[in-house]
Protein backbone atom coordinates (compact mmCIF):
# COMPACT_ATOMS: atom_id res chain seq x y z
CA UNK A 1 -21.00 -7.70 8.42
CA UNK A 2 -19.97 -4.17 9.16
CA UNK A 3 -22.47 -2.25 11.71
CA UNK A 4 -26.09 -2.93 11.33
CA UNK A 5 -27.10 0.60 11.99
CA UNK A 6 -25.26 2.29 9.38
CA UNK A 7 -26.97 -0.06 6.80
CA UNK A 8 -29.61 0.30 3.74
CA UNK A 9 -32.34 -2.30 4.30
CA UNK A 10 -35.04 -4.37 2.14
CA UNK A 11 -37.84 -6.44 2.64
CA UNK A 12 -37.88 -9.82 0.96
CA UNK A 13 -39.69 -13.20 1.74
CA UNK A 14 -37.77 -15.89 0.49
CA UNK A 15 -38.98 -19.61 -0.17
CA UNK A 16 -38.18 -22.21 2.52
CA UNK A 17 -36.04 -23.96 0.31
CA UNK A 18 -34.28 -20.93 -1.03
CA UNK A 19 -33.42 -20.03 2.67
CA UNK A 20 -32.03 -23.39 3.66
CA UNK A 21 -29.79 -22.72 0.50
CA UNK A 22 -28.61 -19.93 1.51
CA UNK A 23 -28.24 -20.91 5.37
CA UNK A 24 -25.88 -23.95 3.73
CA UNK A 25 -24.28 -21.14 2.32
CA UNK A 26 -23.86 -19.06 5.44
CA UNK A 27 -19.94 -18.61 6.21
CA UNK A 28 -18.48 -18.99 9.73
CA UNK A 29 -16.62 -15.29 9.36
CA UNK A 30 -19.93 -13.52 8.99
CA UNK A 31 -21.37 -15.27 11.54
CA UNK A 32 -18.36 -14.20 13.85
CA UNK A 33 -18.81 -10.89 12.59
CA UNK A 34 -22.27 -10.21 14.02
CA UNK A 35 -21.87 -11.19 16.97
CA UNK A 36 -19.57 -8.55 17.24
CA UNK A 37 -22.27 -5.89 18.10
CA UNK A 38 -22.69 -7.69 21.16
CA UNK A 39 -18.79 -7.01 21.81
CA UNK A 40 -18.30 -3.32 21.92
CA UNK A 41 -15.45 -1.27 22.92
CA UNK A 42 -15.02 2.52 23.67
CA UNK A 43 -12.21 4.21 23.15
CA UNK A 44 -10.79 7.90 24.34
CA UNK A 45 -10.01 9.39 21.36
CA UNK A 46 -9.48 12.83 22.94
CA UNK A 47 -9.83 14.05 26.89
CA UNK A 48 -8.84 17.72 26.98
CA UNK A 49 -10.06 19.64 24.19
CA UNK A 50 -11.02 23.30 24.17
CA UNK A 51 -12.98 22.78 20.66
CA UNK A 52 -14.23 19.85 18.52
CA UNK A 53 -15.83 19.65 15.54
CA UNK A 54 -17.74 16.65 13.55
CA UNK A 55 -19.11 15.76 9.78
CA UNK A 56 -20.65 12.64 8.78
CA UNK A 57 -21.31 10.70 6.01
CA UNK A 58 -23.97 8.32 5.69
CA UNK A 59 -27.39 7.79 8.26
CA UNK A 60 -26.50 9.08 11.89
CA UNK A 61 -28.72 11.19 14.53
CA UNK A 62 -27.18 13.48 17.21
CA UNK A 63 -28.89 12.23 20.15
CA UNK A 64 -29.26 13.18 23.95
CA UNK A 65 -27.80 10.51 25.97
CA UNK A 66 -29.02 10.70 29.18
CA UNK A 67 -32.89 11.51 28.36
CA UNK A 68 -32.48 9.98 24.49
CA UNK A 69 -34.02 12.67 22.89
CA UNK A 70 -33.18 13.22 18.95
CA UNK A 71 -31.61 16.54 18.23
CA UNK A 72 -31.19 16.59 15.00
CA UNK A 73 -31.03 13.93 11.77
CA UNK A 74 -27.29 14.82 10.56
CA UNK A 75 -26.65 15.25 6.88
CA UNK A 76 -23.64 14.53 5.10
CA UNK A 77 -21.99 17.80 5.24
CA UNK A 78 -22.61 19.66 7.83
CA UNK A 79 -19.96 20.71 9.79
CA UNK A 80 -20.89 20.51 14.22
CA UNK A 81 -18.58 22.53 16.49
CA UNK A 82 -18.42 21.79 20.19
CA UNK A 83 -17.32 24.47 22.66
CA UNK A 84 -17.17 24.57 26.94
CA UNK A 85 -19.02 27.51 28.28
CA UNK A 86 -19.63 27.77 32.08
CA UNK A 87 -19.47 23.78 31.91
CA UNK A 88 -21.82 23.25 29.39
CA UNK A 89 -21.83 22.00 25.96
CA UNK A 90 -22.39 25.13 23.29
CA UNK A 91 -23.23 23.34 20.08
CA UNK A 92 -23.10 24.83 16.58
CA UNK A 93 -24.30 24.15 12.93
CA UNK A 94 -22.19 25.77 10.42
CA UNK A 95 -21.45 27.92 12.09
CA UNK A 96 -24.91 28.97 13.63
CA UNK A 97 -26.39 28.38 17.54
CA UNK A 98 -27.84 25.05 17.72
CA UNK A 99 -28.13 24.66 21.91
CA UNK A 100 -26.40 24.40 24.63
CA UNK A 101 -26.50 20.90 26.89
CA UNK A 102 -25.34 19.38 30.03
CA UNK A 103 -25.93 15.97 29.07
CA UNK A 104 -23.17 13.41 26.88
CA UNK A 105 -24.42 13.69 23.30
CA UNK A 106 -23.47 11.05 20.81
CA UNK A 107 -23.75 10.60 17.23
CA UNK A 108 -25.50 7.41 16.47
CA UNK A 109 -25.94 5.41 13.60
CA UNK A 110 -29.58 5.30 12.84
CA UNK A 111 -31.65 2.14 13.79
CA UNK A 112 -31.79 -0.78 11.90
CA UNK A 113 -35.34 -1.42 10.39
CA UNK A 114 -36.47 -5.02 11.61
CA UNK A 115 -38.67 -6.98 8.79
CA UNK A 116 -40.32 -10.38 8.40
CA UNK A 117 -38.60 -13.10 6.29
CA UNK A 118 -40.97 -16.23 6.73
CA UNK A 119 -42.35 -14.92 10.10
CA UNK A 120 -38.55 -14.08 11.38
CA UNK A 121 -38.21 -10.99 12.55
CA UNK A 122 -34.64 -10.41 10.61
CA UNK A 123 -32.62 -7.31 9.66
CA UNK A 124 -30.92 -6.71 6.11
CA UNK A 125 -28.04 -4.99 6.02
CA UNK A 126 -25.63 -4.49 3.06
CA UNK A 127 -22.42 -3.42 5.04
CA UNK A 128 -20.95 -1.94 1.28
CA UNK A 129 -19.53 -5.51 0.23
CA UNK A 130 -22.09 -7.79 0.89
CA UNK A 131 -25.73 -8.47 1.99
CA UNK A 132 -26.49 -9.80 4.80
CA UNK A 133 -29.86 -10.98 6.94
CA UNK A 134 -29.49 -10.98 10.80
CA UNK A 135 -32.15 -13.02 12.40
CA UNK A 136 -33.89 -12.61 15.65
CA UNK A 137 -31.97 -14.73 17.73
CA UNK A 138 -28.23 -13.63 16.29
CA UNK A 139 -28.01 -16.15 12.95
CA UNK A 140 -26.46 -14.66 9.65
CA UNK A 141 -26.99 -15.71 6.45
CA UNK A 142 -24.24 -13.85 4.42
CA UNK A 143 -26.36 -13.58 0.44
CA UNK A 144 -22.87 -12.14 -0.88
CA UNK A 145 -21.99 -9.94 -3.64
CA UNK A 146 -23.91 -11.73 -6.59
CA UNK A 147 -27.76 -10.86 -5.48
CA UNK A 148 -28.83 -11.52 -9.19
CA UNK A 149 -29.56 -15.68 -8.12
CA UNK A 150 -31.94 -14.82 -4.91
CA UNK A 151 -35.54 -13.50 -5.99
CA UNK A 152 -37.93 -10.87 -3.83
CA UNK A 153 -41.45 -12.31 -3.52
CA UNK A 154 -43.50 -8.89 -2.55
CA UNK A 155 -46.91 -8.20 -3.00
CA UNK A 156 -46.11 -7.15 -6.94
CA UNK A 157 -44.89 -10.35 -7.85
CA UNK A 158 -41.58 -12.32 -7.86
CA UNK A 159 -38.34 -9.70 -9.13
CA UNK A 160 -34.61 -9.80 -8.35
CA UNK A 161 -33.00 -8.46 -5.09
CA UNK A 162 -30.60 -5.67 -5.39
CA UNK A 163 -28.42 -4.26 -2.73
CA UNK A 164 -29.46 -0.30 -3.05
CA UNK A 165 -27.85 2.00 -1.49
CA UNK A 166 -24.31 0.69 0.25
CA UNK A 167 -22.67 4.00 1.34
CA UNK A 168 -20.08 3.58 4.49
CA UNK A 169 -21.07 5.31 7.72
CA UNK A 170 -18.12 7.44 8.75
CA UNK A 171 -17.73 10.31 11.59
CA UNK A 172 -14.81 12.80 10.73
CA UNK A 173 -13.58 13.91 14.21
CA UNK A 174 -11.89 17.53 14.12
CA UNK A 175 -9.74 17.86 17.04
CA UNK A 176 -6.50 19.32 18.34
CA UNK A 177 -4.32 19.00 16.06
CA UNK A 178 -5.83 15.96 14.43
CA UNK A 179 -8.51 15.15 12.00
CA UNK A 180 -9.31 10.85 11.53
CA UNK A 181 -12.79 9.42 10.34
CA UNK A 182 -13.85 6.57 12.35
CA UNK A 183 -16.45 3.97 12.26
CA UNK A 184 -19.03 3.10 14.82
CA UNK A 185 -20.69 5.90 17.12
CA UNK A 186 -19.15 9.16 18.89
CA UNK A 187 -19.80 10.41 22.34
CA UNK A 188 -19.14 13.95 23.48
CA UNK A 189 -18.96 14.70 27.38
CA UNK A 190 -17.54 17.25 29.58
CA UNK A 191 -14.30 15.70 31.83
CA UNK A 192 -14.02 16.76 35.34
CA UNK A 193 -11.68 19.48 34.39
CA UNK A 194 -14.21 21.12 32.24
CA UNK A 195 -12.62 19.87 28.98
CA UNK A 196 -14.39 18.08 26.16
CA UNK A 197 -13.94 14.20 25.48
CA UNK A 198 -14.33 12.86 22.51
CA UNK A 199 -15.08 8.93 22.61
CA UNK A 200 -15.86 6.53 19.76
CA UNK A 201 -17.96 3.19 21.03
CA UNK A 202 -17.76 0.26 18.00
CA UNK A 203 -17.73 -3.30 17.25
CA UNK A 204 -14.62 -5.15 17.96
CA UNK A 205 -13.78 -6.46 14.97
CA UNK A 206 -14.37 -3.15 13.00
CA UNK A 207 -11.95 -1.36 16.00
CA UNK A 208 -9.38 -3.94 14.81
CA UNK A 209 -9.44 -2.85 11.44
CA UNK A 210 -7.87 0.31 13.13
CA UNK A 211 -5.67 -1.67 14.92
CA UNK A 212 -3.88 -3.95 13.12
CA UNK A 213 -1.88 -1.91 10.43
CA UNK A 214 -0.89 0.62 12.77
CA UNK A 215 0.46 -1.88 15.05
CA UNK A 216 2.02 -4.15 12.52
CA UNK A 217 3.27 -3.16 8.90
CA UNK A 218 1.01 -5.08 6.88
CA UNK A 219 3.92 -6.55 4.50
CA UNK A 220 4.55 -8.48 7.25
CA UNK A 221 1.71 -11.32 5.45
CA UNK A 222 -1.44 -12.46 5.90
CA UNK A 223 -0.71 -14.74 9.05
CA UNK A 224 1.38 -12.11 10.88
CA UNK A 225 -1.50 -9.90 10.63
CA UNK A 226 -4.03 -12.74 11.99
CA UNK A 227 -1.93 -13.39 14.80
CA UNK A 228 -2.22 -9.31 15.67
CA UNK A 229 -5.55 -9.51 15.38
CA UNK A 230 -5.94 -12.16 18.39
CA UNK A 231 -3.69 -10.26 20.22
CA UNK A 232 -5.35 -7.10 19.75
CA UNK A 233 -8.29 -8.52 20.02
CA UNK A 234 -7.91 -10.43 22.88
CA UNK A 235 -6.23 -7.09 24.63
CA UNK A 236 -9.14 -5.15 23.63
CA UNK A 237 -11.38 -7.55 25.02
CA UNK A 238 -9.59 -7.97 28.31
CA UNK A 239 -9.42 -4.24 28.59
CA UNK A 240 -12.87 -3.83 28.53
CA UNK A 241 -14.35 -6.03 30.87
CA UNK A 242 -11.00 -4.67 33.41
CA UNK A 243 -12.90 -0.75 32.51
CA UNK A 244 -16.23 -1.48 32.37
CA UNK A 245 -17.06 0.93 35.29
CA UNK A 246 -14.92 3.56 33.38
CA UNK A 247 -15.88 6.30 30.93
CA UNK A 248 -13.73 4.61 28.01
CA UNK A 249 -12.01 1.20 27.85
CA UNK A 250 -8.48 1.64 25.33
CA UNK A 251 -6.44 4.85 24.65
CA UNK A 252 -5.78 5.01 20.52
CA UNK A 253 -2.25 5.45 21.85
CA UNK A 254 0.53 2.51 23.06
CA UNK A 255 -0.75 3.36 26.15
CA UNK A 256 -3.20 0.58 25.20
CA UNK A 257 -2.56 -0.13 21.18
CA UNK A 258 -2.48 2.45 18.66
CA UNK A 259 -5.82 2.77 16.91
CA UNK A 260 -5.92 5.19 13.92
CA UNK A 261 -9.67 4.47 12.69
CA UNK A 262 -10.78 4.17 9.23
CA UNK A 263 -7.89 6.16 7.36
CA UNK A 264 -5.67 3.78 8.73
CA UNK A 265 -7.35 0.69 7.24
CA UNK A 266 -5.99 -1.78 5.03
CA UNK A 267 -6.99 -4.30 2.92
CA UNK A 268 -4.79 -7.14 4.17
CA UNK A 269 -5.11 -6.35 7.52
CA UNK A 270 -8.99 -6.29 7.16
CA UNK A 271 -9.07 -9.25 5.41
CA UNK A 272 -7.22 -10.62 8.51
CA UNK A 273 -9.83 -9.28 11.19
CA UNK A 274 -12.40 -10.84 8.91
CA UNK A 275 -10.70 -14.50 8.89
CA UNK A 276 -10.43 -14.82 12.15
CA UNK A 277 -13.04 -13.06 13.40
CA UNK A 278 -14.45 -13.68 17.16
CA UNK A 279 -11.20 -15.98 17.63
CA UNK A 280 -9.31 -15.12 20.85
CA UNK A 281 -6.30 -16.28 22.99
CA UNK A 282 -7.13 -17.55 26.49
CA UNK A 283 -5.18 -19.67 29.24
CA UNK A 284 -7.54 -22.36 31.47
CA UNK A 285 -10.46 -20.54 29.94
CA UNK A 286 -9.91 -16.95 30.52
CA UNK A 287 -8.97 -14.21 28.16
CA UNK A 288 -4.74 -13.80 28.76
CA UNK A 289 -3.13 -10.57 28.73
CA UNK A 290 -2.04 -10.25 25.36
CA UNK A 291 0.79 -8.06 25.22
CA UNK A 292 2.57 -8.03 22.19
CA UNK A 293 5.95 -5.67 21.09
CA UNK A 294 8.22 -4.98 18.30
CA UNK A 295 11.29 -6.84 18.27
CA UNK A 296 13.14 -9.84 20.95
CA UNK A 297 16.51 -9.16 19.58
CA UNK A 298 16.69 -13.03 20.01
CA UNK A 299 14.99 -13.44 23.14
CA UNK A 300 11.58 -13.41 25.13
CA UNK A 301 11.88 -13.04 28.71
CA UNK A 302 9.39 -13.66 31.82
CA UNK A 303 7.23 -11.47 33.18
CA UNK A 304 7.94 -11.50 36.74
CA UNK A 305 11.68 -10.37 35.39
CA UNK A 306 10.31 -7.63 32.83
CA UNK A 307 7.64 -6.39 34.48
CA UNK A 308 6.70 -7.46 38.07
CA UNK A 309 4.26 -10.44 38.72
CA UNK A 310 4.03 -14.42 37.36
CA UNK A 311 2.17 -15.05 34.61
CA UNK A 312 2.26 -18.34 33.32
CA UNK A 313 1.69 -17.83 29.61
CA UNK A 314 4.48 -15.04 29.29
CA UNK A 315 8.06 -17.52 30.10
CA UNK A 316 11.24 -16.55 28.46
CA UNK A 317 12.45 -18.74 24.88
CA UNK A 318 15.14 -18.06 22.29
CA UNK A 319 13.69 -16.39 19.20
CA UNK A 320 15.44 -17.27 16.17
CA UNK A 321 12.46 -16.05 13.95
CA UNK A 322 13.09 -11.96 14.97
CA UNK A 323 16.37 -11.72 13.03
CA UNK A 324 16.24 -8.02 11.00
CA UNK A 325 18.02 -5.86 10.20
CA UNK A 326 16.37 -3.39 11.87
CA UNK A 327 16.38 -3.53 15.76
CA UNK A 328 20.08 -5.62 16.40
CA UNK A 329 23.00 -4.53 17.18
CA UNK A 330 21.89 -1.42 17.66
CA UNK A 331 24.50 1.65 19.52
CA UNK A 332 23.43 4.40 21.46
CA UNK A 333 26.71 6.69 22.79
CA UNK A 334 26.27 9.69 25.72
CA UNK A 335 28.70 11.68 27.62
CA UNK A 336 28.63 11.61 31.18
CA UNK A 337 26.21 14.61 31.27
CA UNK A 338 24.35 12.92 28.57
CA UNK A 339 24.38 10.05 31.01
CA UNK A 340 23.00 12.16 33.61
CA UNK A 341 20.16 13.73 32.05
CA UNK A 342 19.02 10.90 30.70
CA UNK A 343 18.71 8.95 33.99
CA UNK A 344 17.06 11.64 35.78
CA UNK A 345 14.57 12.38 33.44
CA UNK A 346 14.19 8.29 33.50
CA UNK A 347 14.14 8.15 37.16
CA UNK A 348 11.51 11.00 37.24
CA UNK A 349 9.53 9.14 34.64
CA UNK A 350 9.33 6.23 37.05
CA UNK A 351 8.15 8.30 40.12
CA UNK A 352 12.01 8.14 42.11
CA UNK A 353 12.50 11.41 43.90
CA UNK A 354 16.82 10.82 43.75
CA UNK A 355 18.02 13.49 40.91
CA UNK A 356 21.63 13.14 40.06
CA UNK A 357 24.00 15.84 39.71
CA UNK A 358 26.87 13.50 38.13
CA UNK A 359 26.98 9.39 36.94
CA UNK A 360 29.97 8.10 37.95
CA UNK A 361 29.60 4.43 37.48
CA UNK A 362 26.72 2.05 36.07
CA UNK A 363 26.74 -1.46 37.80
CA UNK A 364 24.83 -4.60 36.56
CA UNK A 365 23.07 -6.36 39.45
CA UNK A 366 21.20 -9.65 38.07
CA UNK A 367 20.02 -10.54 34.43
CA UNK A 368 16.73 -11.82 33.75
CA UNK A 369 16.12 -15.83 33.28
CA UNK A 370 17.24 -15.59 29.86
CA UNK A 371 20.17 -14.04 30.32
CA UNK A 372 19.89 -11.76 27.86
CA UNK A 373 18.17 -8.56 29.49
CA UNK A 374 19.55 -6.81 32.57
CA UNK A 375 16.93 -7.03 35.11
CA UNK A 376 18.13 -4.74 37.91
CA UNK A 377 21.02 -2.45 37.79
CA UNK A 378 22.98 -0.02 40.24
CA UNK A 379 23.56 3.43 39.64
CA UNK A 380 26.35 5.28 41.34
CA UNK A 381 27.37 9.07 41.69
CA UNK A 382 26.76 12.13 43.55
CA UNK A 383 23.71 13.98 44.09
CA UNK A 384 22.14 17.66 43.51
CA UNK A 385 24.08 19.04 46.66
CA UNK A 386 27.30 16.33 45.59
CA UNK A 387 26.90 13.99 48.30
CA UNK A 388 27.30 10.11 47.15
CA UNK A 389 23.94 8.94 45.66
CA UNK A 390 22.80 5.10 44.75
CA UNK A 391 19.71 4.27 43.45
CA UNK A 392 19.07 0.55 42.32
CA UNK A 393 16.55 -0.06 39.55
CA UNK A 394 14.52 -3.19 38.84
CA UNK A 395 13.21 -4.82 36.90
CA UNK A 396 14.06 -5.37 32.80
CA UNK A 397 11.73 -2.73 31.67
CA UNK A 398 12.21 -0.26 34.52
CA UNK A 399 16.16 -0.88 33.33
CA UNK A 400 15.29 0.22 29.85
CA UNK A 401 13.08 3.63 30.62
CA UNK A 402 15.69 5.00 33.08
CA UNK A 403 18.64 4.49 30.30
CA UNK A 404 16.11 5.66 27.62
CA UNK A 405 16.51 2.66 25.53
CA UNK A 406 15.17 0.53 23.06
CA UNK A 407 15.27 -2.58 24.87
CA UNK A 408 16.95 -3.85 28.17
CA UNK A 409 18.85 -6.38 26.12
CA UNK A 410 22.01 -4.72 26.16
CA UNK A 411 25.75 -4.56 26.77
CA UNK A 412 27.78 -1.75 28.02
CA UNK A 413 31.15 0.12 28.42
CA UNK A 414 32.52 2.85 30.62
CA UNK A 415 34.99 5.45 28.78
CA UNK A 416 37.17 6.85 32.10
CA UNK A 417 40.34 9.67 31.78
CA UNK A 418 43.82 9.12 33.30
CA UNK A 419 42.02 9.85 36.98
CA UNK A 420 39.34 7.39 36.57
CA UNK A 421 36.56 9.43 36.12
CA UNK A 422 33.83 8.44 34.02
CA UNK A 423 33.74 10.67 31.12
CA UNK A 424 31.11 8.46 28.78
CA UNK A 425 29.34 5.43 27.76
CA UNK A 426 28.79 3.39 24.67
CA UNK A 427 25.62 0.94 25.02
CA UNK A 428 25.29 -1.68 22.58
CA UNK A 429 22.27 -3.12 22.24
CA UNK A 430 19.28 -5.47 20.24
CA UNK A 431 15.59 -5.16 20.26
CA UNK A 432 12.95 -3.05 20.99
CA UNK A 433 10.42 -3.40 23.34
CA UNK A 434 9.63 -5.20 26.63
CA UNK A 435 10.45 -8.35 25.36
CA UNK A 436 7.26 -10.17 26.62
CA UNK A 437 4.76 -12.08 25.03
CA UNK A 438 4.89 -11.68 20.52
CA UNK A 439 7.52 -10.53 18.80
CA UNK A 440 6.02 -8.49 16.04
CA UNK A 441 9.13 -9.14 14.01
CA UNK A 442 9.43 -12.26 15.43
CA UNK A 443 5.70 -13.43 14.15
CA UNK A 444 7.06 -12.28 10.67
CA UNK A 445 9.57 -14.61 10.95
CA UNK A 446 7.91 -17.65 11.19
CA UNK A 447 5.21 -16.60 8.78
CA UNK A 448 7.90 -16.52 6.24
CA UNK A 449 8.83 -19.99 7.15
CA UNK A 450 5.46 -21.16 6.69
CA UNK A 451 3.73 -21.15 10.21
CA UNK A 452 0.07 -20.32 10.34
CA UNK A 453 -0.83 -17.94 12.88
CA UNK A 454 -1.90 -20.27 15.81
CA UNK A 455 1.22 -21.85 15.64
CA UNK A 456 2.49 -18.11 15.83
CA UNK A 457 1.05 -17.20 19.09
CA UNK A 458 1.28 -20.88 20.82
CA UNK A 459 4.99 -20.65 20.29
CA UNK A 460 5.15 -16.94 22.12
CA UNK A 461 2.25 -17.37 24.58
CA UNK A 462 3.15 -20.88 26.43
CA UNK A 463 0.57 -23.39 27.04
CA UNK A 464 -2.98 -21.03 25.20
CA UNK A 465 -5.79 -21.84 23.30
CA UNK A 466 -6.80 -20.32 20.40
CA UNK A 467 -10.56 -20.54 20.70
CA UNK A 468 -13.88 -19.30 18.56
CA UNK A 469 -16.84 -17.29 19.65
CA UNK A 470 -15.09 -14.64 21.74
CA UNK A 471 -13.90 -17.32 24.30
CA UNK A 472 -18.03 -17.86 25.17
């Protein structure tokens, strides 16, 4: 039901019978929904910035964190600038002083008025869509779109309800390079490098709606999209109970899952959050690690061969469902210097101190339990002062960073001249990504073929649940 905070509210009372009506009427997803506030993430938007600037639209305050203090009511409008003087906040309203602070400020949505619907101490909230009344302890009763059929017994008599005012809550975030709106709240702090950080704090379900179509194209279908949403969801969950004692619990970048707040919303993909709201993915009751990537070029793989440890839910299978055009059979072709740069900038990516001065000779080692991804591999030459060098690099994914590749699903083949040296390489190869966990392209797949998207993510997670209520 969107965020309470940002909402327009009335106060009804409703007849008993009237109410159990409309509790009859009360849908699992908005139910699901609200008890979303309770599951928050924050996310690090930005964590080195020189200057940042804000607007919002709709109710929000700029508020004091540390001693709550109100600083100002914001208007729709009015353009904030933050600046770092002498490691302290200088804030500005177009364009004029407006103080200077040590403490994190955030923009907050203002708070929800509480009223009394038959002595219930309930909230209404019309998230732009749809009314809704939160009650006391948590229960929603979603009144939907058509308000004409309920009736508002005041002190003037019986009329009909009406939803008012319904305008969206949005921050627009101005920073390097970059300017996004985003839902939910915004925090501004100083880092300990005496930079500014920018972080936005928001339901779950409404972070998703960020989520989703900018991790998965959304005319990959409606079940496609719900199985992202678990898996985002679940990641985003798992993420923040791993970072609670940190400033911010998800990067907006792969680093965690690309989150590109409310301008990259979509319709499908929000209608996906909203379907399966509060539904997550766990193995023997715990929230799994949900990784997810683009494309298996046939094949999943397991984790201890990918990546390093034993996970039980992430074991290797054929995947005939990723078949595209896209990601297979793809060629990449370097020179021996080619060859060369590209492993040591791979090998200084993974923290190896060996620098090449000249590949001579790539050597497979072992192949991961499918047999499909190389999961440790040799490399032979000479070093930076042309003494024979070896470095050995496991496993799958390691493979794929060092070679700069798509995917460690791959085959190979040395070009040498009349003396044997190597002179280039052509890699052949399918896939993208590290090949553990969902196929994005994969999930696509079987949605065309009909499967809904729990049999989507039991088929690429082994042995999960799919269960409601956040896994509580």
């Amino acid at each position: 039901m969107g965020n309470l905070r940002h909402s327009v509210f009335v106060t009804f009372f409703i007849p008993v019978m009237a109410l159990l009506l409309i509790f009859q009427l009360t849908s699992s997803l908005y139910a699901k929904t609200a008890q979303a506030e309770t599951h928050r993430v924050r996310v690090g938007l930005i964590t080195n910035a020189d200057k940042l600037a804000f607007k919002t639209t709709g109710k929000y305050q700029l508020i004091n964190k540390n001693s709550g203090e109100i600083i100002a009511n914001l208007k729709p409008g009015e353009r904030w600038e933050l600046t770092v003087n002498n490691n302290r906040m200088v804030l500005t309203k177009n364009g004029e002083p407006a103080g200077e602070f040590n403490d994190p400020l955030v923009v907050q949505g203002a708070t929800a008025t509480q009223v009394s619907i038959l002595s219930a101490v309930t909230t209404i909230s019309s998230n732009g869509s749809n009314l809704a009344a939160l009650s006391g302890d948590g229960k929603v009763t979603n009144l939907g779109t058509d308000l004409s059929k309920y009736q508002v017994r005041s002190a003037s008599g019986v009329q009909p309800m009406t939803a008012g005012n319904s305008e969206l809550a949005l921050i627009t975030l101005e920073g390097p390079g970059n300017t996004k709106r985003y839902r939910g709240d915004m925090e501004f702090k100083i880092s300990n490098t005496g930079q500014l950080v920018a972080i936005n704090e928001l339901p779950v379900e409404e972070y998703l709606y960020g989520v989703v179509p900018s991790e998965m194209p959304v005319s990959f279908g409606l079940e496609a999209l719900k199985a992202q949403a678990l898996a985002a969801r679940t990641y985003a969950l798992r993420a923040a109970l791993n970072n609670k004692n940190m400033d911010f619990d998800l990067a907006p970048t792969d680093a965690s899952q690309v989150y590109g707040g409310y301008d990259a919303e979509s319709p499908m993909a929000n209608r996906a959050v909203q379907e399966t709201a509060g539904e997550v993915i766990t193995y023997q009751g715990q929230l799994i690690d949900a990784v997810f990537f683009s494309s298996s070029g046939g094949f999943t793989d397991n984790s201890e061969d990918v990546w390093k440890n034993y996970v039980p839910y992430l074991r290797w299978k054929e995947d005939p469902y990723d078949k595209n055009d896209k990601h297979y059979n793809w060629v990449v072709y370097n020179t021996v210097d080619q060859l060369t740069n590209r492993v040591n900038q791979g090998l200084a990516q993974l923290g190896y101190q060996q620098q090449f001065g000249q590949v001579q000779a790539l050597e497979e080692v072992a192949r991961t339990s499918s047999g499909a991804r190389v999961k440790a591999m040799r490399i032979n030459g000479l070093g930076l002062d042309g003494s024979p060098l070896t470095v050995e690099v496991a496993n799958a994914d390691r493979v794929r960073v060092v070679l700069g590749l798509k995917s460690s699903l791959f085959t190979w083949e040395q070009q040498r001249d009349e003396a044997g040296n190597l002179t280039a390489i052509t890699i052949t190869g399918s896939g993208w990504g590290h090949g553990l966990g969902m196929s994005q392209y994969g999930a696509r797949g079987m949605a065309e073929q009909g499967y809904n998207y729990r049999q989507i993510l039991q088929y690429y997670y082994t042995g999960v649940d799919i269960v409601p209520n956040y896994g509580r």
